[in-house]
N, C-alpha and C. Protein backbone atom coordinates (compact mmCIF):
# COMPACT_ATOMS: atom_id res chain seq x y z
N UNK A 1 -59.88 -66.39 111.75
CA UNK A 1 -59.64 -65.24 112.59
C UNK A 1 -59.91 -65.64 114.04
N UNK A 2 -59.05 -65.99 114.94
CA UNK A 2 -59.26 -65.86 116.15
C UNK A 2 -59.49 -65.12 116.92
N UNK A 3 -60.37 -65.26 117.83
CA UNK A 3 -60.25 -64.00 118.77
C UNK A 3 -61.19 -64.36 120.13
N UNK A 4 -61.50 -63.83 120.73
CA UNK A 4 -62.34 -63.63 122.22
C UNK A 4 -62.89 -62.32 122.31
N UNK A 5 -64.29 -62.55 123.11
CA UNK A 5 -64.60 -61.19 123.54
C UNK A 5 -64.72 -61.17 124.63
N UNK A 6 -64.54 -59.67 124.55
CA UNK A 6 -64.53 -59.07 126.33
C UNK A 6 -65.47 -57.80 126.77
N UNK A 7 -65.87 -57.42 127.64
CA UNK A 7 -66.36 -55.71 127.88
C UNK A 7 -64.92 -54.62 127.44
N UNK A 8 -65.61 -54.17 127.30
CA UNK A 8 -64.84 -52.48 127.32
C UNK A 8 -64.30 -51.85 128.26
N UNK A 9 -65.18 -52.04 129.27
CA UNK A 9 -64.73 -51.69 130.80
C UNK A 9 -63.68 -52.49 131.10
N UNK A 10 -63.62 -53.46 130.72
CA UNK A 10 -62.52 -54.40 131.25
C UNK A 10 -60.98 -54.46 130.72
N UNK A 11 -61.21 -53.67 130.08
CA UNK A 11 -59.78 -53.49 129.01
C UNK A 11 -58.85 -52.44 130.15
N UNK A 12 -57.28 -52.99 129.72
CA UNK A 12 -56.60 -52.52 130.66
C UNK A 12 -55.43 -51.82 129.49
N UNK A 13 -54.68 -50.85 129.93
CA UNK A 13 -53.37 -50.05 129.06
C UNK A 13 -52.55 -51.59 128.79
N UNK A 14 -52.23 -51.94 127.49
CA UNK A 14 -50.84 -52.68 127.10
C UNK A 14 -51.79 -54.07 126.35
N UNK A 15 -53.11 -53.70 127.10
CA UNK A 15 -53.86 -55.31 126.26
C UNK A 15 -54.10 -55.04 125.09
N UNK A 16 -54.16 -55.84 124.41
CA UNK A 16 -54.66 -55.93 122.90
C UNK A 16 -56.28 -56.00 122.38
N UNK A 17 -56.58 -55.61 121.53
CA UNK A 17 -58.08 -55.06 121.05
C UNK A 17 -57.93 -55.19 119.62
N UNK A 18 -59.24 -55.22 119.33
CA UNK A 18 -59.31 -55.10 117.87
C UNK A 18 -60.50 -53.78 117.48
N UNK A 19 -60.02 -52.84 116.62
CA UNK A 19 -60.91 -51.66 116.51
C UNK A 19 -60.67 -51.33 114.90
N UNK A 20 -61.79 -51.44 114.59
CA UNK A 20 -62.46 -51.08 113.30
C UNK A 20 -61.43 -52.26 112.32
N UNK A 21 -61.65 -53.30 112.94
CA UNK A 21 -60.93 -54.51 112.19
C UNK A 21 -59.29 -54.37 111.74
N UNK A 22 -58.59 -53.60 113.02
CA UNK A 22 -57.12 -52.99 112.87
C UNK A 22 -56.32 -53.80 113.98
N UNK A 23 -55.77 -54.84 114.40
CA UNK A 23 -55.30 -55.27 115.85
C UNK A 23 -54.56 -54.57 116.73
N UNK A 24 -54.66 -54.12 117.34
CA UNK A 24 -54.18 -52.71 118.36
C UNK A 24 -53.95 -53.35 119.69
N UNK A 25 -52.80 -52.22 120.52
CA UNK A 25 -52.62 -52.38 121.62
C UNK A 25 -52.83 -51.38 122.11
N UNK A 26 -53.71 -51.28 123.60
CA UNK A 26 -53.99 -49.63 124.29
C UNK A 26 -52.98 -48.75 124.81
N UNK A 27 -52.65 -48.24 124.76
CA UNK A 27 -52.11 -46.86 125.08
C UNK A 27 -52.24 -45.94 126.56
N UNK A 28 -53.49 -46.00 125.97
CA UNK A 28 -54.55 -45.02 127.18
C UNK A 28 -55.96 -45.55 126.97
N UNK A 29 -56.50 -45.80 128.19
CA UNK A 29 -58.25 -46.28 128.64
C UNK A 29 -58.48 -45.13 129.72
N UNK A 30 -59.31 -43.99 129.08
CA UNK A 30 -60.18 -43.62 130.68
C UNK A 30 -62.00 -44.11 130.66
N UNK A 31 -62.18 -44.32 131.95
CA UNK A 31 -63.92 -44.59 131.85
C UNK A 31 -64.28 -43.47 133.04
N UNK A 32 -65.52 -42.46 132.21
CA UNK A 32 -65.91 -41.71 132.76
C UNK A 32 -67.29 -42.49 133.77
N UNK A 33 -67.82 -41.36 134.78
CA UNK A 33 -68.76 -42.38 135.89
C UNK A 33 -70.06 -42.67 134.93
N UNK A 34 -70.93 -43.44 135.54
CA UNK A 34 -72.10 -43.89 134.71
C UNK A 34 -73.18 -42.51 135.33
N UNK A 35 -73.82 -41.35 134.71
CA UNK A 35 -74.36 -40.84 134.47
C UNK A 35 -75.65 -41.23 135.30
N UNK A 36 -76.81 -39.86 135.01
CA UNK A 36 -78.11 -40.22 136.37
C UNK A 36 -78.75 -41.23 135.48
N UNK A 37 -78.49 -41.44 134.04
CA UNK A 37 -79.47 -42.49 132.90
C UNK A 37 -78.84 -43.36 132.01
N UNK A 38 -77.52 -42.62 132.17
CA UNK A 38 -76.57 -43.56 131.25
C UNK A 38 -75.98 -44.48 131.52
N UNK A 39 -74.82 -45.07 130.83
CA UNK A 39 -73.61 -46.09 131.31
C UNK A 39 -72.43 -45.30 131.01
N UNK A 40 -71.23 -46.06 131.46
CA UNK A 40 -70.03 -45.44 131.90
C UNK A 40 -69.64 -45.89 130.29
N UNK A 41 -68.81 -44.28 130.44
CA UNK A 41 -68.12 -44.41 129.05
C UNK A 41 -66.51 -45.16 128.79
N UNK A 42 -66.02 -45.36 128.29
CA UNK A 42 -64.82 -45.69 128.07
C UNK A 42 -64.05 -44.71 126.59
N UNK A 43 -63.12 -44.31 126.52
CA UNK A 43 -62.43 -43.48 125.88
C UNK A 43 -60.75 -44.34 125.20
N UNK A 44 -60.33 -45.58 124.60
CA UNK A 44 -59.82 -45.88 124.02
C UNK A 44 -58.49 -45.44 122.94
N UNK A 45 -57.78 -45.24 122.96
CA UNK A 45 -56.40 -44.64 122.54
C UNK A 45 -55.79 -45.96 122.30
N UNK A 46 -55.64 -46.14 120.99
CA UNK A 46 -54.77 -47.70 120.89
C UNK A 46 -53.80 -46.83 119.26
N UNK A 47 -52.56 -48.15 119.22
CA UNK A 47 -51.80 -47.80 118.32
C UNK A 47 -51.86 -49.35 117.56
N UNK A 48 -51.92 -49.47 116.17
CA UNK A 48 -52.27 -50.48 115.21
C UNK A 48 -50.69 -51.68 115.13
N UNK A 49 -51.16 -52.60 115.69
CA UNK A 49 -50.21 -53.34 115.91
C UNK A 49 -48.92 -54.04 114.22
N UNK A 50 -49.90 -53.72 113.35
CA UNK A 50 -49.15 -54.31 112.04
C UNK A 50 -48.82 -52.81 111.59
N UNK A 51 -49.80 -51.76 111.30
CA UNK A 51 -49.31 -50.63 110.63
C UNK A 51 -49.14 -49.27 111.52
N UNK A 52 -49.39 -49.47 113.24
CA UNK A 52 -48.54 -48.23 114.12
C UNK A 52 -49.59 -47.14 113.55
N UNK A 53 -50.82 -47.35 113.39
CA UNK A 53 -51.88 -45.78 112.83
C UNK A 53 -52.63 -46.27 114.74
N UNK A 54 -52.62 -44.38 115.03
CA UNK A 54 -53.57 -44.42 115.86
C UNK A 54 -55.04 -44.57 116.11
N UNK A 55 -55.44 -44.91 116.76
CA UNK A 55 -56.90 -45.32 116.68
C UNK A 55 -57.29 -44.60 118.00
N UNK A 56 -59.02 -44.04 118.11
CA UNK A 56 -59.52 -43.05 119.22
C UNK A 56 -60.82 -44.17 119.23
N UNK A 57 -61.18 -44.42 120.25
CA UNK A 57 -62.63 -44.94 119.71
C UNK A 57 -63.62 -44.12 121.51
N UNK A 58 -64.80 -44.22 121.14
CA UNK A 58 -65.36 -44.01 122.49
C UNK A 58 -66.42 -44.93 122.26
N UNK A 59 -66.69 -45.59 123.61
CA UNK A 59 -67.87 -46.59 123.51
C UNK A 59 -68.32 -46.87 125.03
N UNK A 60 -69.56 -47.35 125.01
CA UNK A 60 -70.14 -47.80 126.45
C UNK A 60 -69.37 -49.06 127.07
N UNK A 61 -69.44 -48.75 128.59
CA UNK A 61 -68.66 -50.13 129.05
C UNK A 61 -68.93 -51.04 128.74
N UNK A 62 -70.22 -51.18 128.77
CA UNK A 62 -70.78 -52.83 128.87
C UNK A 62 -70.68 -53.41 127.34
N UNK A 63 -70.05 -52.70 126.55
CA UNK A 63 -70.27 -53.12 125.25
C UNK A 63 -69.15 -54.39 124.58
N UNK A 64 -69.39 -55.17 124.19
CA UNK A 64 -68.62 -56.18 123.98
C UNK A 64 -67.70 -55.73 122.75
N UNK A 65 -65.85 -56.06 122.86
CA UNK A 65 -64.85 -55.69 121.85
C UNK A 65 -64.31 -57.02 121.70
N UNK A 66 -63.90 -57.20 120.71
CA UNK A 66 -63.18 -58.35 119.84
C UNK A 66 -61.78 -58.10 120.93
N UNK A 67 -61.17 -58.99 121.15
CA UNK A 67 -59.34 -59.41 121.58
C UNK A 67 -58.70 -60.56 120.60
N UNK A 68 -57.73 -60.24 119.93
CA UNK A 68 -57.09 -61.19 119.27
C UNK A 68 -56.27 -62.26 120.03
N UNK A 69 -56.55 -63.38 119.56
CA UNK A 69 -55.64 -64.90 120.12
C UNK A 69 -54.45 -64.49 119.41
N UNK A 70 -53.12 -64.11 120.02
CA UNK A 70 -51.69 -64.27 119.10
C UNK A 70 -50.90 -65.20 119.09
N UNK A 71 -50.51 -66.08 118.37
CA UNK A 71 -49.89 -66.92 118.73
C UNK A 71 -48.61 -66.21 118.04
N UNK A 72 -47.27 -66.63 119.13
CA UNK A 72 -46.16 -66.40 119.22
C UNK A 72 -45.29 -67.78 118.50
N UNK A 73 -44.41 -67.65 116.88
CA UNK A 73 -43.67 -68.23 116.85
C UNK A 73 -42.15 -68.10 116.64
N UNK A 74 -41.46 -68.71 116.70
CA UNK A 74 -39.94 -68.44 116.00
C UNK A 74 -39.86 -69.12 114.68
N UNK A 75 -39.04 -68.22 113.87
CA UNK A 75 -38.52 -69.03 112.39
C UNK A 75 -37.00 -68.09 112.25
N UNK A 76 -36.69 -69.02 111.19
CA UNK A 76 -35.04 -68.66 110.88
C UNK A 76 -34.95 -68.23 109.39
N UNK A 77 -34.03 -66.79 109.48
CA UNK A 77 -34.33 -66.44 108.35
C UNK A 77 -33.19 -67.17 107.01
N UNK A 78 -34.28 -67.67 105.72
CA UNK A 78 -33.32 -68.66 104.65
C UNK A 78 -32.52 -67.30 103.66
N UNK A 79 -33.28 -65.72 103.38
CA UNK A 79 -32.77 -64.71 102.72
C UNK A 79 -33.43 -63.59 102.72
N UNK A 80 -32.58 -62.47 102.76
CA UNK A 80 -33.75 -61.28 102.71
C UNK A 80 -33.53 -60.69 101.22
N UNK A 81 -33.86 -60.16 100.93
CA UNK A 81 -34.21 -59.08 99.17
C UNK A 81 -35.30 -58.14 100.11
N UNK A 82 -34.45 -56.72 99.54
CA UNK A 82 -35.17 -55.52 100.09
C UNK A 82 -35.44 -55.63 101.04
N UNK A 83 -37.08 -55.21 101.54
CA UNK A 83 -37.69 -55.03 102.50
C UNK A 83 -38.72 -56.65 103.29
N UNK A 84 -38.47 -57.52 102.57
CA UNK A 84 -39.01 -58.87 102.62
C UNK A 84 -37.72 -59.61 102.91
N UNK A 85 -38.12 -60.47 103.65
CA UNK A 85 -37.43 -61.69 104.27
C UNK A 85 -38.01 -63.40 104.13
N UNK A 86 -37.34 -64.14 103.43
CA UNK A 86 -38.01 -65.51 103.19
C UNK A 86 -37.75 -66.49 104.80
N UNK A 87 -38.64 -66.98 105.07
CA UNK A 87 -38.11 -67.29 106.47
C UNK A 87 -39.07 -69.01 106.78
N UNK A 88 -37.86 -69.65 107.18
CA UNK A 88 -38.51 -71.04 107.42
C UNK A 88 -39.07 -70.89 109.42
N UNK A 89 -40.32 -71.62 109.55
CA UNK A 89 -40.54 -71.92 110.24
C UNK A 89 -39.93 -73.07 111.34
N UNK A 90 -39.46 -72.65 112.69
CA UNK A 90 -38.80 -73.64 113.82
C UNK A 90 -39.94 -74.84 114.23
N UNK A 91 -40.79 -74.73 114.11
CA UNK A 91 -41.59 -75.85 114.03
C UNK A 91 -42.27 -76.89 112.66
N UNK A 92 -42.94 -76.26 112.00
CA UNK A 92 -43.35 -76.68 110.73
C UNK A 92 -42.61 -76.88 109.69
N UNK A 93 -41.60 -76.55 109.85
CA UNK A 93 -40.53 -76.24 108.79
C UNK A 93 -41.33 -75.37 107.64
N UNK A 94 -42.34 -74.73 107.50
CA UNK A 94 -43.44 -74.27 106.25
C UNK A 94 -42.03 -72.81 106.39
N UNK A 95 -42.01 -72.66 104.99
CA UNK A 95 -41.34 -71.24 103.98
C UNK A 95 -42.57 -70.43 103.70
N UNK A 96 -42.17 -69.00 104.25
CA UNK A 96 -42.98 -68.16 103.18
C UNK A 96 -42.20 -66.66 103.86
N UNK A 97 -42.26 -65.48 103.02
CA UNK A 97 -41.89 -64.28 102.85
C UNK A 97 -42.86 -63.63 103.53
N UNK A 98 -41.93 -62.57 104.38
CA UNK A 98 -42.57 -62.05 105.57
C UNK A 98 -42.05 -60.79 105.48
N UNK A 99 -42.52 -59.23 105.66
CA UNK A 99 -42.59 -58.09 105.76
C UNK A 99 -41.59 -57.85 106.70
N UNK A 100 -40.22 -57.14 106.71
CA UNK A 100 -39.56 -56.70 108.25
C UNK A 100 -39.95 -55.23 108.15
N UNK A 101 -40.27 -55.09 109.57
CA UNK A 101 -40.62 -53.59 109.98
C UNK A 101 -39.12 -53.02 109.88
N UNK A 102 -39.77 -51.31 110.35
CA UNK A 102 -38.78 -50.68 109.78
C UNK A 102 -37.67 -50.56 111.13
N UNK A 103 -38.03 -50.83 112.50
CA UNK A 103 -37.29 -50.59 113.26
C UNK A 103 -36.08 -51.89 113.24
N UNK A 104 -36.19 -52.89 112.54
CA UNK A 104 -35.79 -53.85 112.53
C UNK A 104 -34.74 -54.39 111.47
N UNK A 105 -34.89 -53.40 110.50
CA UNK A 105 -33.93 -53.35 108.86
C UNK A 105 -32.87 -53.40 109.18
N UNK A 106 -31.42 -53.96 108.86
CA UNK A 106 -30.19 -53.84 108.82
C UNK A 106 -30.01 -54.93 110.55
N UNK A 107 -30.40 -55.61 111.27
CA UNK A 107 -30.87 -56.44 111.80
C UNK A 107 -30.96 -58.07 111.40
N UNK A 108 -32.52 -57.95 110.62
CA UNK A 108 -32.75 -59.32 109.93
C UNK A 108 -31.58 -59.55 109.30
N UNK A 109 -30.66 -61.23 109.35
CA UNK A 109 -29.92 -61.22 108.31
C UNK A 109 -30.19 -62.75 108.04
N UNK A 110 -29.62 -63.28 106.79
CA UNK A 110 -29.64 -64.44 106.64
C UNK A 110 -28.83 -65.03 107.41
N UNK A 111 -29.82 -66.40 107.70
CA UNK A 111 -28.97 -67.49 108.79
C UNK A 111 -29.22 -67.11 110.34
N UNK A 112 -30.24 -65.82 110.55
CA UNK A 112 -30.66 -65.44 112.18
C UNK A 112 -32.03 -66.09 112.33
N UNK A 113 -32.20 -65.87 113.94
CA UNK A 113 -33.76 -66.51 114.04
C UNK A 113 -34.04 -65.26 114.29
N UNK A 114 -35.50 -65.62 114.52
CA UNK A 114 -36.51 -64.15 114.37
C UNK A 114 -37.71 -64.59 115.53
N UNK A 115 -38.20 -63.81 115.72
CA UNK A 115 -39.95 -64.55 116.69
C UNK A 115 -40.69 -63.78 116.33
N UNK A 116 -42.45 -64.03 115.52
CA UNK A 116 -42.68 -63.37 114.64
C UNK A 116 -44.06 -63.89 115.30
N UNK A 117 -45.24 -62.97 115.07
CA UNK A 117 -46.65 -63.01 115.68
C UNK A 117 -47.64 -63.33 114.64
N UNK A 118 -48.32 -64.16 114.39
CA UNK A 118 -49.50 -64.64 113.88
C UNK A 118 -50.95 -63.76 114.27
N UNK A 119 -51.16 -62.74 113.76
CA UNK A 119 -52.07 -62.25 114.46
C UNK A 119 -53.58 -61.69 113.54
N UNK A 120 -54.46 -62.49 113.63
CA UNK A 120 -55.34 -62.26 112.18
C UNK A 120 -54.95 -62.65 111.25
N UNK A 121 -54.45 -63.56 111.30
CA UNK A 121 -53.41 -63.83 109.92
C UNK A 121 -52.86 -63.51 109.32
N UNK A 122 -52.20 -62.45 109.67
CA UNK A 122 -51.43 -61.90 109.44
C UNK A 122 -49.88 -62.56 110.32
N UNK A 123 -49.04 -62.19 109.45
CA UNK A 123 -47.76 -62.38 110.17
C UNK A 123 -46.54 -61.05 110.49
N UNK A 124 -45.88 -60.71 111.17
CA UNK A 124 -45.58 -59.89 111.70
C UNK A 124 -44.02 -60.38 112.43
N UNK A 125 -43.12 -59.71 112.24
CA UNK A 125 -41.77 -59.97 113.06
C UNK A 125 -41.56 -58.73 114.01
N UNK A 126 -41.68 -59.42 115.43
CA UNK A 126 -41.71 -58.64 116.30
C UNK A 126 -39.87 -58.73 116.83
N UNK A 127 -39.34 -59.39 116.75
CA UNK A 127 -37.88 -59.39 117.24
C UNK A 127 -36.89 -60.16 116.40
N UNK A 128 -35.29 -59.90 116.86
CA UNK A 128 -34.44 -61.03 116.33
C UNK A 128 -33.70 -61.45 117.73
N UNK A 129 -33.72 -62.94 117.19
CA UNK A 129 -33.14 -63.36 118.74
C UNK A 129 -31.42 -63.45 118.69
């Protein structure tokens, strides 16, 4: 599992986070002021990068959040059946069957490339090229 940490405060709308072990991208960040005893809050709105569920979180700035390392690759697809796509890798040449989202169905076809995100280990097809 790769990843980096960062503050809370430091998180910006469009960056990526990890919340309650879900990989998310923000939405919406507000941070309210730091209080006569407290610390400044932060208010978090992210949408789940593999399964699109919203996430709310509230937490102190200074508090340290997981960021996922993504690595970005391309592969070419060898066949699809249903909702799965078998797809060789442009570098490794490594095969394995990969999930197409739903905005993307009727799209994937055999014999296209694809660019697909490694993210938690998870794999993920974010486009077709």
């Amino acid at each position: 599992m790769e990843t980096r940490q960062t503050d809370a405060g430091s998180l910006k709308e469009g960056n990526y986070v990890i919340l309650d072990n879900v990989p998310c991208v923000i939405k919406s960040i507000q941070t309210s002021k730091t209080g006569k005893h407290g610390h400044a809050k932060c208010r978090i709105e992210a949408i789940g990068m593999v399964d699109s569920r919203k996430i709310i979180k509230v937490m102190p700035g200074h508090e340290k959040v997981d960021v996922p390392i993504i690595e970005k690759r391309s592969a070419q697809v060898l066949s699809v059946n249903g909702d799965k796509a078998n797809v060789m890798d442009s570098e490794s040449y490594e095969t394995f069957d990969i999930d197409i989202p739903e905005d993307l169905k009727g799209q994937v076809n055999e014999g296209s490339n694809v660019m697909y995100w490694i993210i938690l280990d998870k794999r993920v097809i974010k486009q077709v090229k």
